[in-house]
PDB file of N, CA and C in Angstrom:
ATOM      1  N   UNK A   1      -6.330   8.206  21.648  1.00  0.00           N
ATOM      2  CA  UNK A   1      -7.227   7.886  20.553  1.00  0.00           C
ATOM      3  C   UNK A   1      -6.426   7.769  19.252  1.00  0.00           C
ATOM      4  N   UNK A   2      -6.312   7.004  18.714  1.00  0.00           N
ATOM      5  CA  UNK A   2      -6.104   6.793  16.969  1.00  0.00           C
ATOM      6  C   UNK A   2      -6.626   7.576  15.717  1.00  0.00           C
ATOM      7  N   UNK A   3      -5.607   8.292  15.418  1.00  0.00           N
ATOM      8  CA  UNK A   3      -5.786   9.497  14.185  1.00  0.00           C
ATOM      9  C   UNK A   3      -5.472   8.869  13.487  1.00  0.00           C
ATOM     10  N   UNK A   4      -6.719   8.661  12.299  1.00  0.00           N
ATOM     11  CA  UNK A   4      -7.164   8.186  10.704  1.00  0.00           C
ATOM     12  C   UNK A   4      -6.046   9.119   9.664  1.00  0.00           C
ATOM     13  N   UNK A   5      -6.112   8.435   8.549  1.00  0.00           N
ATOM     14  CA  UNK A   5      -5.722   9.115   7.403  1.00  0.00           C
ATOM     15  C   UNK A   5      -6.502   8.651   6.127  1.00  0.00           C
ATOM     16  N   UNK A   6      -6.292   9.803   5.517  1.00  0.00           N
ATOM     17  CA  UNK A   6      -7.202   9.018   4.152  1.00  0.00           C
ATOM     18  C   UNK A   6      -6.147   8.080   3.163  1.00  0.00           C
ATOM     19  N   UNK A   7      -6.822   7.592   2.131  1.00  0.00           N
ATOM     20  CA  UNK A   7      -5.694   6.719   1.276  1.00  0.00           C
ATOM     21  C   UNK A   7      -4.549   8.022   0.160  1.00  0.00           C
ATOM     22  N   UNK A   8      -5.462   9.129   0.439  1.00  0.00           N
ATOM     23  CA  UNK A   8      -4.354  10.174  -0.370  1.00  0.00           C
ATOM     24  C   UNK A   8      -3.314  10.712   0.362  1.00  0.00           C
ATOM     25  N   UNK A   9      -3.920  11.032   1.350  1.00  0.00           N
ATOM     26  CA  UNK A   9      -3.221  11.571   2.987  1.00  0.00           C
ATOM     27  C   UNK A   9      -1.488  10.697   3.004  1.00  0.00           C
ATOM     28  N   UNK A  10      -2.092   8.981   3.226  1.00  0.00           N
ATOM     29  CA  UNK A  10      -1.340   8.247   3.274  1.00  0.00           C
ATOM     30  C   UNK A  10      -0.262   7.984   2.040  1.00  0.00           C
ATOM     31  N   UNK A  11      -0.848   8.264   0.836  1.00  0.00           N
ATOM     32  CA  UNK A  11      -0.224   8.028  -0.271  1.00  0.00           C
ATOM     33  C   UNK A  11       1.304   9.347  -0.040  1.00  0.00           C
ATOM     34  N   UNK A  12       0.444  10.788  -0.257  1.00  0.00           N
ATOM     35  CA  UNK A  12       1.214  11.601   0.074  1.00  0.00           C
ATOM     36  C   UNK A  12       2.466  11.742   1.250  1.00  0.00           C
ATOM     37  N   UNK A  13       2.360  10.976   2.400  1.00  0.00           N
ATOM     38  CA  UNK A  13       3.096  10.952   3.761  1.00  0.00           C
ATOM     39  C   UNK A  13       4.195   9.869   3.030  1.00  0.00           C
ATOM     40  N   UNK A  14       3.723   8.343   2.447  1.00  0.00           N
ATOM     41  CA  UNK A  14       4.745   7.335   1.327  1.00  0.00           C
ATOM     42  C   UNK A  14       5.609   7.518   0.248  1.00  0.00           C
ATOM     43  N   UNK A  15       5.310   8.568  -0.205  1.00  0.00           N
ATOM     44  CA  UNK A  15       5.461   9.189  -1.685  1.00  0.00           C
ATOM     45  C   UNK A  15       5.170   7.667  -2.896  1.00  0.00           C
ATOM     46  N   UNK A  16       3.818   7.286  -2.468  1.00  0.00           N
ATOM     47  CA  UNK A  16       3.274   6.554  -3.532  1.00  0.00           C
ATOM     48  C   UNK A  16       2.299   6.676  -4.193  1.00  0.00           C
ATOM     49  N   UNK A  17       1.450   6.086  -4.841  1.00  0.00           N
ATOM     50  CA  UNK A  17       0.369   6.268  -5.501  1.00  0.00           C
ATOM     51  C   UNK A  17      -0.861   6.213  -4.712  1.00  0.00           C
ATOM     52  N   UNK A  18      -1.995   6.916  -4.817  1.00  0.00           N
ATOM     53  CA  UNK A  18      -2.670   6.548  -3.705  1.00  0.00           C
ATOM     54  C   UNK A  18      -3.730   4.935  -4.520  1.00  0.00           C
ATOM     55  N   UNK A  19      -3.275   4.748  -5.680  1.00  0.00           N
ATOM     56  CA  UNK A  19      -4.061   3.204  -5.839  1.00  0.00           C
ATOM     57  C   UNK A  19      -2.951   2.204  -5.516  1.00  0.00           C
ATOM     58  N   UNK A  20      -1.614   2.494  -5.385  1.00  0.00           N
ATOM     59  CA  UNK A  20      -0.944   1.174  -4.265  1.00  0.00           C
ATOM     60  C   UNK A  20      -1.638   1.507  -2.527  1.00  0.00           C
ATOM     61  N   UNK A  21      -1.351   2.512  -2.459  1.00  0.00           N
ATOM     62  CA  UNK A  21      -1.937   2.144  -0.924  1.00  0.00           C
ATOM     63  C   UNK A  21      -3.690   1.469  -1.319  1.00  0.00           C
ATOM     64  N   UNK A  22      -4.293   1.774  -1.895  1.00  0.00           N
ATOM     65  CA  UNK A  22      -5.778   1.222  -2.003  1.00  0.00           C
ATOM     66  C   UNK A  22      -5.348  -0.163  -2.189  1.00  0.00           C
ATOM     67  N   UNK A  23      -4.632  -0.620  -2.631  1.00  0.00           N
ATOM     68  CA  UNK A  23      -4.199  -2.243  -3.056  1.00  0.00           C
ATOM     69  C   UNK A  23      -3.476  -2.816  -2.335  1.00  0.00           C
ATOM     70  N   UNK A  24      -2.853  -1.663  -0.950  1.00  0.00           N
ATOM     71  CA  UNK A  24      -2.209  -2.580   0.398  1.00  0.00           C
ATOM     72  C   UNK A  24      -3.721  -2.907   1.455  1.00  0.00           C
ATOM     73  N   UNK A  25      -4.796  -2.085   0.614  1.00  0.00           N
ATOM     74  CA  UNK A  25      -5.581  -2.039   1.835  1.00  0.00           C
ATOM     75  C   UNK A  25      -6.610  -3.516   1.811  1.00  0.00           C
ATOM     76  N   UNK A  26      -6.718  -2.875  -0.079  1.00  0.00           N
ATOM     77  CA  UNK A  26      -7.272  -4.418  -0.186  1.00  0.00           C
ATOM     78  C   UNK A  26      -6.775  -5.333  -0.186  1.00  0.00           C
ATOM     79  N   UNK A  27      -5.414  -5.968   0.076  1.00  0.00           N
ATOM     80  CA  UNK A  27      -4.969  -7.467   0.262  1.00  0.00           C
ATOM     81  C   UNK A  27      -4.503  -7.365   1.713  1.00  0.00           C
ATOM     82  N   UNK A  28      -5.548  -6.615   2.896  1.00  0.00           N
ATOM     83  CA  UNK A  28      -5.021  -6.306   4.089  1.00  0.00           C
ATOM     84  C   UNK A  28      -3.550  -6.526   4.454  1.00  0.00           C
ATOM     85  N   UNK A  29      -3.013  -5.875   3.834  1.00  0.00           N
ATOM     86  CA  UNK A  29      -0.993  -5.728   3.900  1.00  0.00           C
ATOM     87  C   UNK A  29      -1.177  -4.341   5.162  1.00  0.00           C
ATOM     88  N   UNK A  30      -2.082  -3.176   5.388  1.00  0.00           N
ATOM     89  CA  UNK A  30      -1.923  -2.512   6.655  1.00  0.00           C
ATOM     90  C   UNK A  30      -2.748  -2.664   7.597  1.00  0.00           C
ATOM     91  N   UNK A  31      -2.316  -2.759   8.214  1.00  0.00           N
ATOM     92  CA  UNK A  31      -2.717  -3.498  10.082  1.00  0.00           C
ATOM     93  C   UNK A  31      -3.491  -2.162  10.890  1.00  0.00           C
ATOM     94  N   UNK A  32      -4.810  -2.551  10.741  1.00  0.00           N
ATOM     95  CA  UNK A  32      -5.661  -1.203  11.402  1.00  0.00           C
ATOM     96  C   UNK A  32      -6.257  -0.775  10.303  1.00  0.00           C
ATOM     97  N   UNK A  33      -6.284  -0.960   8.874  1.00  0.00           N
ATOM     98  CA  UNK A  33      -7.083  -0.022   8.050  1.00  0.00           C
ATOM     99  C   UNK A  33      -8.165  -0.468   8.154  1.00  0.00           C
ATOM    100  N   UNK A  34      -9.099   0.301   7.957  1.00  0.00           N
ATOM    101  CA  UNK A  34     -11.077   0.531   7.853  1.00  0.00           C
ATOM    102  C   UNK A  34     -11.530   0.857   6.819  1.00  0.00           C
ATOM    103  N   UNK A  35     -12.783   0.296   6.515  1.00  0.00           N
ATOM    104  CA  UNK A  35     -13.022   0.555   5.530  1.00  0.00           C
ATOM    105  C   UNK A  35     -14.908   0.918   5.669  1.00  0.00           C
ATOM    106  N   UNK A  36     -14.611   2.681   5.239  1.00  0.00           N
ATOM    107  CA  UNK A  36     -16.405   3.138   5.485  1.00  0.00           C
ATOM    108  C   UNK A  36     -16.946   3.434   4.619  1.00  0.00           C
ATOM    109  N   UNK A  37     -17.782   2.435   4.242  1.00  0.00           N
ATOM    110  CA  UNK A  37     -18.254   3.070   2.635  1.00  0.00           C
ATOM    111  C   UNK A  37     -17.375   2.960   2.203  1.00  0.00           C
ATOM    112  N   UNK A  38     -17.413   3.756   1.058  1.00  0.00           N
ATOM    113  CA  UNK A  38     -16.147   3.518  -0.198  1.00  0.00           C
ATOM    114  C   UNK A  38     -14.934   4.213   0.248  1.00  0.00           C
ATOM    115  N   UNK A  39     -14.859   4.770   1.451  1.00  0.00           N
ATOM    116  CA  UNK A  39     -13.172   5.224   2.216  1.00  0.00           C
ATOM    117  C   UNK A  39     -12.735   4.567   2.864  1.00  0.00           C
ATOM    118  N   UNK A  40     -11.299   4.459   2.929  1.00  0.00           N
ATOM    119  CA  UNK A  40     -10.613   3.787   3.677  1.00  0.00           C
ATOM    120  C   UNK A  40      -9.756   5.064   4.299  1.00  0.00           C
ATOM    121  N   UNK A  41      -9.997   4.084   5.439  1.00  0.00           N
ATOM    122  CA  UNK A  41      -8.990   4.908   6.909  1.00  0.00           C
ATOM    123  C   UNK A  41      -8.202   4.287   7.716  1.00  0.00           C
ATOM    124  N   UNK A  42      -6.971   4.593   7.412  1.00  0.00           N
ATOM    125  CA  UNK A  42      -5.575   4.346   7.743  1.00  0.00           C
ATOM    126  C   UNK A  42      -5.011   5.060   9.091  1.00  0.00           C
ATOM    127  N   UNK A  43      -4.358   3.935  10.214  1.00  0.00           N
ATOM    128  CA  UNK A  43      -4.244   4.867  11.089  1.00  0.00           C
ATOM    129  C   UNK A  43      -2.218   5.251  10.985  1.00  0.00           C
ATOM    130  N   UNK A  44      -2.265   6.146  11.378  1.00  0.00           N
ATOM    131  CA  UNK A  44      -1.191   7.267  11.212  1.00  0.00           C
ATOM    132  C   UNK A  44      -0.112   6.702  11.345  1.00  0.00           C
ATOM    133  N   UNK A  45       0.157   5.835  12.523  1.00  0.00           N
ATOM    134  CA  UNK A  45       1.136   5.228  12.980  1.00  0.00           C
ATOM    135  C   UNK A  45       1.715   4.199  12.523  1.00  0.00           C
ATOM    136  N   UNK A  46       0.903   3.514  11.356  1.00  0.00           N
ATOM    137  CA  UNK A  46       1.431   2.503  10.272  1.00  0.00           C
ATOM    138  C   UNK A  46       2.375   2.781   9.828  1.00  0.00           C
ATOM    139  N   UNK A  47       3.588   1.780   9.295  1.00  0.00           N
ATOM    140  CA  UNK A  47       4.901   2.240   8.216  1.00  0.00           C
ATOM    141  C   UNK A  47       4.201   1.489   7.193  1.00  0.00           C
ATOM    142  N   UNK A  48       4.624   1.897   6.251  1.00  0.00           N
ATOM    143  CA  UNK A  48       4.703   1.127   4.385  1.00  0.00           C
ATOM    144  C   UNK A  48       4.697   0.054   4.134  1.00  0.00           C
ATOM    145  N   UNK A  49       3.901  -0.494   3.926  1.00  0.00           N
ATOM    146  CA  UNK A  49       4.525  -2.239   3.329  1.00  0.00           C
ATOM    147  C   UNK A  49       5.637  -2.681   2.753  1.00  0.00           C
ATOM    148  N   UNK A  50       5.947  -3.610   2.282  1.00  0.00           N
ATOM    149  CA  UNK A  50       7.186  -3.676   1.554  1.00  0.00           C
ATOM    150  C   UNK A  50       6.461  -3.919   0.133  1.00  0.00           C
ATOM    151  N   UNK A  51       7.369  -3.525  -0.691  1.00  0.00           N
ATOM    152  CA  UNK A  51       6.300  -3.925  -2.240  1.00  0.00           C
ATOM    153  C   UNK A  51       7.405  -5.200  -2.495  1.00  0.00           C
ATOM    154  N   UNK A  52       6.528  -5.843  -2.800  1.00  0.00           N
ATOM    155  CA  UNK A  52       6.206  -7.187  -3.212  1.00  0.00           C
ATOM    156  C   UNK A  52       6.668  -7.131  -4.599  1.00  0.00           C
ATOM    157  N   UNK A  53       6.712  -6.693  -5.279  1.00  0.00           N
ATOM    158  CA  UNK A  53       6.271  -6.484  -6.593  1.00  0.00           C
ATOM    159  C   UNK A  53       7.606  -6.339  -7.442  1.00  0.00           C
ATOM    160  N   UNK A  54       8.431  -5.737  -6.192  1.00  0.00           N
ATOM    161  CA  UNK A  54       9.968  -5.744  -7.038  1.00  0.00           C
ATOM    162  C   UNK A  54      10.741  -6.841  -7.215  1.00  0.00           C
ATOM    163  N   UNK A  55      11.545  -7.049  -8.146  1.00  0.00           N
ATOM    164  CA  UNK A  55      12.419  -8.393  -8.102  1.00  0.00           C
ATOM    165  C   UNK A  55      14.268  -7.857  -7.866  1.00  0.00           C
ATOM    166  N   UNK A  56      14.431  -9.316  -8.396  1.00  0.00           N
ATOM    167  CA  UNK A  56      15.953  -8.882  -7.389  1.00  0.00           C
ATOM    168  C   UNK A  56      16.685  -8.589  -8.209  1.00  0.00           C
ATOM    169  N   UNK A  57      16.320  -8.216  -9.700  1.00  0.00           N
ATOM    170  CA  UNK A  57      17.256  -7.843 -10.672  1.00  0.00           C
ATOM    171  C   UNK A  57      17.240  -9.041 -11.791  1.00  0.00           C
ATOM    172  N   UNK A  58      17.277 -10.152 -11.464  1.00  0.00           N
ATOM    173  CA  UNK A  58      16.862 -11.469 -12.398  1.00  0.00           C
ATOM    174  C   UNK A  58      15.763 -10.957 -13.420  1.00  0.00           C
ATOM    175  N   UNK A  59      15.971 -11.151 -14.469  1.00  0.00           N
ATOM    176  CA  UNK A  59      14.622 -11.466 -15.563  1.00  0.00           C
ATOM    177  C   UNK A  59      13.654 -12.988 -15.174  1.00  0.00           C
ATOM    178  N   UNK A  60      12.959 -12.881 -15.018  1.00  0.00           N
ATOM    179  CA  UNK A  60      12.572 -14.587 -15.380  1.00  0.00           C
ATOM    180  C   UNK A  60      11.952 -14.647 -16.539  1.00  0.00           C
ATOM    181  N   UNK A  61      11.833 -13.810 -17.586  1.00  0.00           N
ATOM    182  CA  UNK A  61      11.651 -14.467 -18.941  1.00  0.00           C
ATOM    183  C   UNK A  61      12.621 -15.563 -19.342  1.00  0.00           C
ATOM    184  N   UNK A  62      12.562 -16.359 -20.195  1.00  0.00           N
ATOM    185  CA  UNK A  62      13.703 -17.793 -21.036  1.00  0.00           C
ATOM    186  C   UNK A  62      14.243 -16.742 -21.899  1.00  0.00           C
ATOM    187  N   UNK A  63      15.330 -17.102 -21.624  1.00  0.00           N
ATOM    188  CA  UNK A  63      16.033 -16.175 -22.794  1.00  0.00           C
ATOM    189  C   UNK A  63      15.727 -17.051 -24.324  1.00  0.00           C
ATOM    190  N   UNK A  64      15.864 -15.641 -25.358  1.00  0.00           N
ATOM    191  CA  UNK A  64      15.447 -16.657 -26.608  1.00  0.00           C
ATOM    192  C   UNK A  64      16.671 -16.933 -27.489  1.00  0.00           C
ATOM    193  N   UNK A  65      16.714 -18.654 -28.278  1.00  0.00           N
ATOM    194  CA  UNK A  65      18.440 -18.733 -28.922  1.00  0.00           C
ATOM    195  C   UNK A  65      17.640 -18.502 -30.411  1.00  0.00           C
TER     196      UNK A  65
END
């Protein structure tokens, strides 16, 4: 059987925030999460997403002359 976690549970096991995991859940980035009522349940055996969000060190602002 498949043991749930909550989004804090999960946050805590990541060492992330538990509103990034709420925001992997809502752009379904984890595979198996549920959603009951206003909880979401994560099953255990998931790894981390990758965050998206980081860059590779580049600015892309224009630099200003």
């Amino acid at each position: 059987m498949i043991e749930y976690l909550t989004v804090k549970e999960m946050a805590e096991r990541w060492g992330i925030t538990s509103r990034m995991v709420t925001v992997y859940c809502k752009g379904e980035r984890i595979p198996g999460a549920l959603k009951k009522g206003n909880l979401w349940l994560i099953p255990d055996n998931v790894e981390k997403p990758n965050d998206n969000r980081k860059s590779n060190g580049k600015s892309k602002r224009k630099k200003q002359k």
